[in-house]
C-alpha atoms as a PDB file:
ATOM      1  CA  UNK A   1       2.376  -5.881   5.034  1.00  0.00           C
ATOM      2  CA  UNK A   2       2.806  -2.387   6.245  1.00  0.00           C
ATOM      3  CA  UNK A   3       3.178   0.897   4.293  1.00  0.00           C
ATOM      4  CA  UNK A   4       6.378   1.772   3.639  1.00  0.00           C
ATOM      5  CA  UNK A   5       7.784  -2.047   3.651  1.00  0.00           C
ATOM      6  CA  UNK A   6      10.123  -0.635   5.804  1.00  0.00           C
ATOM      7  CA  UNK A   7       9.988  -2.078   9.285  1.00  0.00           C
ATOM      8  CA  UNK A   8      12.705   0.391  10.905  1.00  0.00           C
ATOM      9  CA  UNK A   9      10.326   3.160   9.547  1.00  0.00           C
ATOM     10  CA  UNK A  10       7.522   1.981  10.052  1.00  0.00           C
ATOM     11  CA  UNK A  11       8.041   1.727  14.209  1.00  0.00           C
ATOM     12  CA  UNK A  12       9.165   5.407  14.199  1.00  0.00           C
ATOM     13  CA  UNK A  13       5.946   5.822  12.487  1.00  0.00           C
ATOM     14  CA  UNK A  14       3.655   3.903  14.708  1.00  0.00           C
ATOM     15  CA  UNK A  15       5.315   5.261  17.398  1.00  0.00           C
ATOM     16  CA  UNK A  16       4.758   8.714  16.917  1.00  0.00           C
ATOM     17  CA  UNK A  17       8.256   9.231  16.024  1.00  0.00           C
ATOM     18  CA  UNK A  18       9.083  10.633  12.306  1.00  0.00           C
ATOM     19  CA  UNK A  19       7.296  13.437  10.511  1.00  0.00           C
ATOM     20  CA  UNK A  20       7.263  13.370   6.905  1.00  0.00           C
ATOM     21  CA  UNK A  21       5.220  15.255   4.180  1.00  0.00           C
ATOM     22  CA  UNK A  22       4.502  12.891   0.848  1.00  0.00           C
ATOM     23  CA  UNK A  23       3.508  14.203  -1.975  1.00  0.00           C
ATOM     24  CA  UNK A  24       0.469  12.060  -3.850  1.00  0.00           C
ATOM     25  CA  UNK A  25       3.124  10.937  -5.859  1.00  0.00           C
ATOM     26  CA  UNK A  26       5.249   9.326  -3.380  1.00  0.00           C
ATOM     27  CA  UNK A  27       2.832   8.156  -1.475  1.00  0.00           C
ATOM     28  CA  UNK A  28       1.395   6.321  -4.577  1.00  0.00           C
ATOM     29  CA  UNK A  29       4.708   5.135  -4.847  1.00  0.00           C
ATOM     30  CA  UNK A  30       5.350   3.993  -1.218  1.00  0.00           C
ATOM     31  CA  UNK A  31       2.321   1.759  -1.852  1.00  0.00           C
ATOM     32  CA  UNK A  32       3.541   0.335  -5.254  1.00  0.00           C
ATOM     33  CA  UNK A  33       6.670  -0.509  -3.434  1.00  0.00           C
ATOM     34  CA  UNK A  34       4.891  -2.296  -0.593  1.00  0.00           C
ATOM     35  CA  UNK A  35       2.850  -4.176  -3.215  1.00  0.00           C
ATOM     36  CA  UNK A  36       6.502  -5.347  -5.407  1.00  0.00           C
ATOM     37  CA  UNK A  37       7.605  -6.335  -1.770  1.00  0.00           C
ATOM     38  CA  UNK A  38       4.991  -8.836  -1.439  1.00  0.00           C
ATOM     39  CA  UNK A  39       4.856  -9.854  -5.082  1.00  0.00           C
ATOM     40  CA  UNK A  40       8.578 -10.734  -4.769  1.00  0.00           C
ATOM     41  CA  UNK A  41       7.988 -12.886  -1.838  1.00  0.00           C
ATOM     42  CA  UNK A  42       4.726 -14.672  -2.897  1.00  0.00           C
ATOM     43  CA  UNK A  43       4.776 -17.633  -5.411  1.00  0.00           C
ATOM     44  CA  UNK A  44       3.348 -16.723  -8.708  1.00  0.00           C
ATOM     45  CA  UNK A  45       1.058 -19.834  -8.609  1.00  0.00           C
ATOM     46  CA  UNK A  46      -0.131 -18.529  -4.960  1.00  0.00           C
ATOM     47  CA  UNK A  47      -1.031 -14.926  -6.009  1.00  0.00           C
ATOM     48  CA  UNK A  48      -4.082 -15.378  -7.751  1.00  0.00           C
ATOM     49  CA  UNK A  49      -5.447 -16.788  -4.535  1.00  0.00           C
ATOM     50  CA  UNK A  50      -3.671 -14.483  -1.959  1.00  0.00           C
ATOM     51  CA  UNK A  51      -5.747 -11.302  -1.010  1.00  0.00           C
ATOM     52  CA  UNK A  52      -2.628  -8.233  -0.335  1.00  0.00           C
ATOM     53  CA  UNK A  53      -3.703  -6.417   2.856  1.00  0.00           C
ATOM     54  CA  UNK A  54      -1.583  -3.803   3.090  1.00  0.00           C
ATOM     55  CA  UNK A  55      -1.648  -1.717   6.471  1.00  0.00           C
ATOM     56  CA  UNK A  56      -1.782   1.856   6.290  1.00  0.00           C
ATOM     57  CA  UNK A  57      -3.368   2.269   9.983  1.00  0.00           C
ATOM     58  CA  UNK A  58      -0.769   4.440  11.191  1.00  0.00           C
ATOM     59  CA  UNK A  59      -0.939   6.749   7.851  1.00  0.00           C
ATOM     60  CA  UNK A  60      -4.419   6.462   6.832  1.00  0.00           C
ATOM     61  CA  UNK A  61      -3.815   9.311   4.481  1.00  0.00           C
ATOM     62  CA  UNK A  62      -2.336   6.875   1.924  1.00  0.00           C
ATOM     63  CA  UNK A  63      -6.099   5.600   1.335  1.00  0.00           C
ATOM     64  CA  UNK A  64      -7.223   9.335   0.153  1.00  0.00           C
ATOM     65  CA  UNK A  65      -8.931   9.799  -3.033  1.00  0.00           C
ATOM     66  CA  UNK A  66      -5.958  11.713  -3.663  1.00  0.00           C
ATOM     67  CA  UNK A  67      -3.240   9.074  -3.202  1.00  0.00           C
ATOM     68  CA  UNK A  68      -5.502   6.419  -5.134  1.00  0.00           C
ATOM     69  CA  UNK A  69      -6.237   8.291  -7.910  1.00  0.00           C
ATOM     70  CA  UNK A  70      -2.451   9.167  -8.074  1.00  0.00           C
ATOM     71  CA  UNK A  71      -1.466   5.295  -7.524  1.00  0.00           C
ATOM     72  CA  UNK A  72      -3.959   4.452 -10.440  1.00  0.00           C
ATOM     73  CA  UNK A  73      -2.877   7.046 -12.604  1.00  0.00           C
ATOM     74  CA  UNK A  74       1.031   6.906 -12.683  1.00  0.00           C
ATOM     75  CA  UNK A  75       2.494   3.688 -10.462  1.00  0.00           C
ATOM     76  CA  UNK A  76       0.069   1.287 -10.930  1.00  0.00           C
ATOM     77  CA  UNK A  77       1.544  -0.413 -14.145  1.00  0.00           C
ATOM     78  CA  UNK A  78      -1.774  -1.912 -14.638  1.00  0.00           C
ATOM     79  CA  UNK A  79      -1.950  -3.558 -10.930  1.00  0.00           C
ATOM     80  CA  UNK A  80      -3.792  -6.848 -12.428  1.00  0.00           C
ATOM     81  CA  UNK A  81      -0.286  -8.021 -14.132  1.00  0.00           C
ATOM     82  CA  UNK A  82       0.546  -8.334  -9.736  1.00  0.00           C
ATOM     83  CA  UNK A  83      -1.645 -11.091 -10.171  1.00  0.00           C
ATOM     84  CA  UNK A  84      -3.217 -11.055  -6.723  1.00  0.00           C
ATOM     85  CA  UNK A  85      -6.741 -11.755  -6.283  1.00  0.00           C
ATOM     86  CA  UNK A  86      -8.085  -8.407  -4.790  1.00  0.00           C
ATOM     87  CA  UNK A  87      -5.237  -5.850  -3.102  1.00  0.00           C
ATOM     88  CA  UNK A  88      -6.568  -3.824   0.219  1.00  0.00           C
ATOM     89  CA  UNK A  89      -5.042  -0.455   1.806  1.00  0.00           C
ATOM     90  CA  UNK A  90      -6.444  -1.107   5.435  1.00  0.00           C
ATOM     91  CA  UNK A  91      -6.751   2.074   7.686  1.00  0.00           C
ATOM     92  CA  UNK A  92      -7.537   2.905  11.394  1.00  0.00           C
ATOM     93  CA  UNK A  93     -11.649   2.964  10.567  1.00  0.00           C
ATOM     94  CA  UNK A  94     -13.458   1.645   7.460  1.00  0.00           C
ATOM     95  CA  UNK A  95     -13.875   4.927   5.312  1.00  0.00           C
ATOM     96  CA  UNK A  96      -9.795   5.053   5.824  1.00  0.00           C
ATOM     97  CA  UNK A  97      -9.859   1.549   4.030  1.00  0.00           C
ATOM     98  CA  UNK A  98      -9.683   1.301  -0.051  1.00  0.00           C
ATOM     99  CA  UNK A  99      -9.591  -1.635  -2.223  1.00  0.00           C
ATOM    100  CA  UNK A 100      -7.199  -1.291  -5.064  1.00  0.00           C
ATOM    101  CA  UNK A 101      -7.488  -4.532  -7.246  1.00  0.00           C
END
């Protein structure tokens, strides 16, 4: 699952093609969003086994202390009631990759 779960976006963005400035905020929200995407799609009884990888290669910046601590503190919505086992934000290289849940 990709960051925004957008897929139209998300090739202009792996492609070097958009340019946007996020606030924390939205990116905390962007990743909230991508999170309800999958939750939607996944079977309740499934998500307490299913490990959400969410890909944030091509904006690594949504793994920043900043973002996380912004996600944590106002979009979470306590992110255990998601019911996945463990949630990931992956990024390019391993210090660009956060665990969430």
């Amino acid at each position: 699952m990709s960051i925004p779960p957008d897929e139209a976006v998300n090739r202009q963005i792996a492609h070097g093609l958009m340019e946007r400035k996020l606030s924390d905020r939205e990116a905390a929200e962007w990743i909230r969003r991508s999170i309800v995407h999958k939750w939607e799609r996944i079977p309740p009884d499934l998500r307490a086994r299913t490990m959400l990888v969410l890909d944030a290669r091509h904006v690594a910046i949504f793994a920043s202390d900043s973002v996380v601590a912004e996600f944590w503190k106002t979009v979470a919505d306590g992110a255990a009631l998601y019911g996945f086992a463990q949630i990931w934000l992956i990024g390019p290289i391993a210090p660009r990759s956060r665990r969430l849940l």
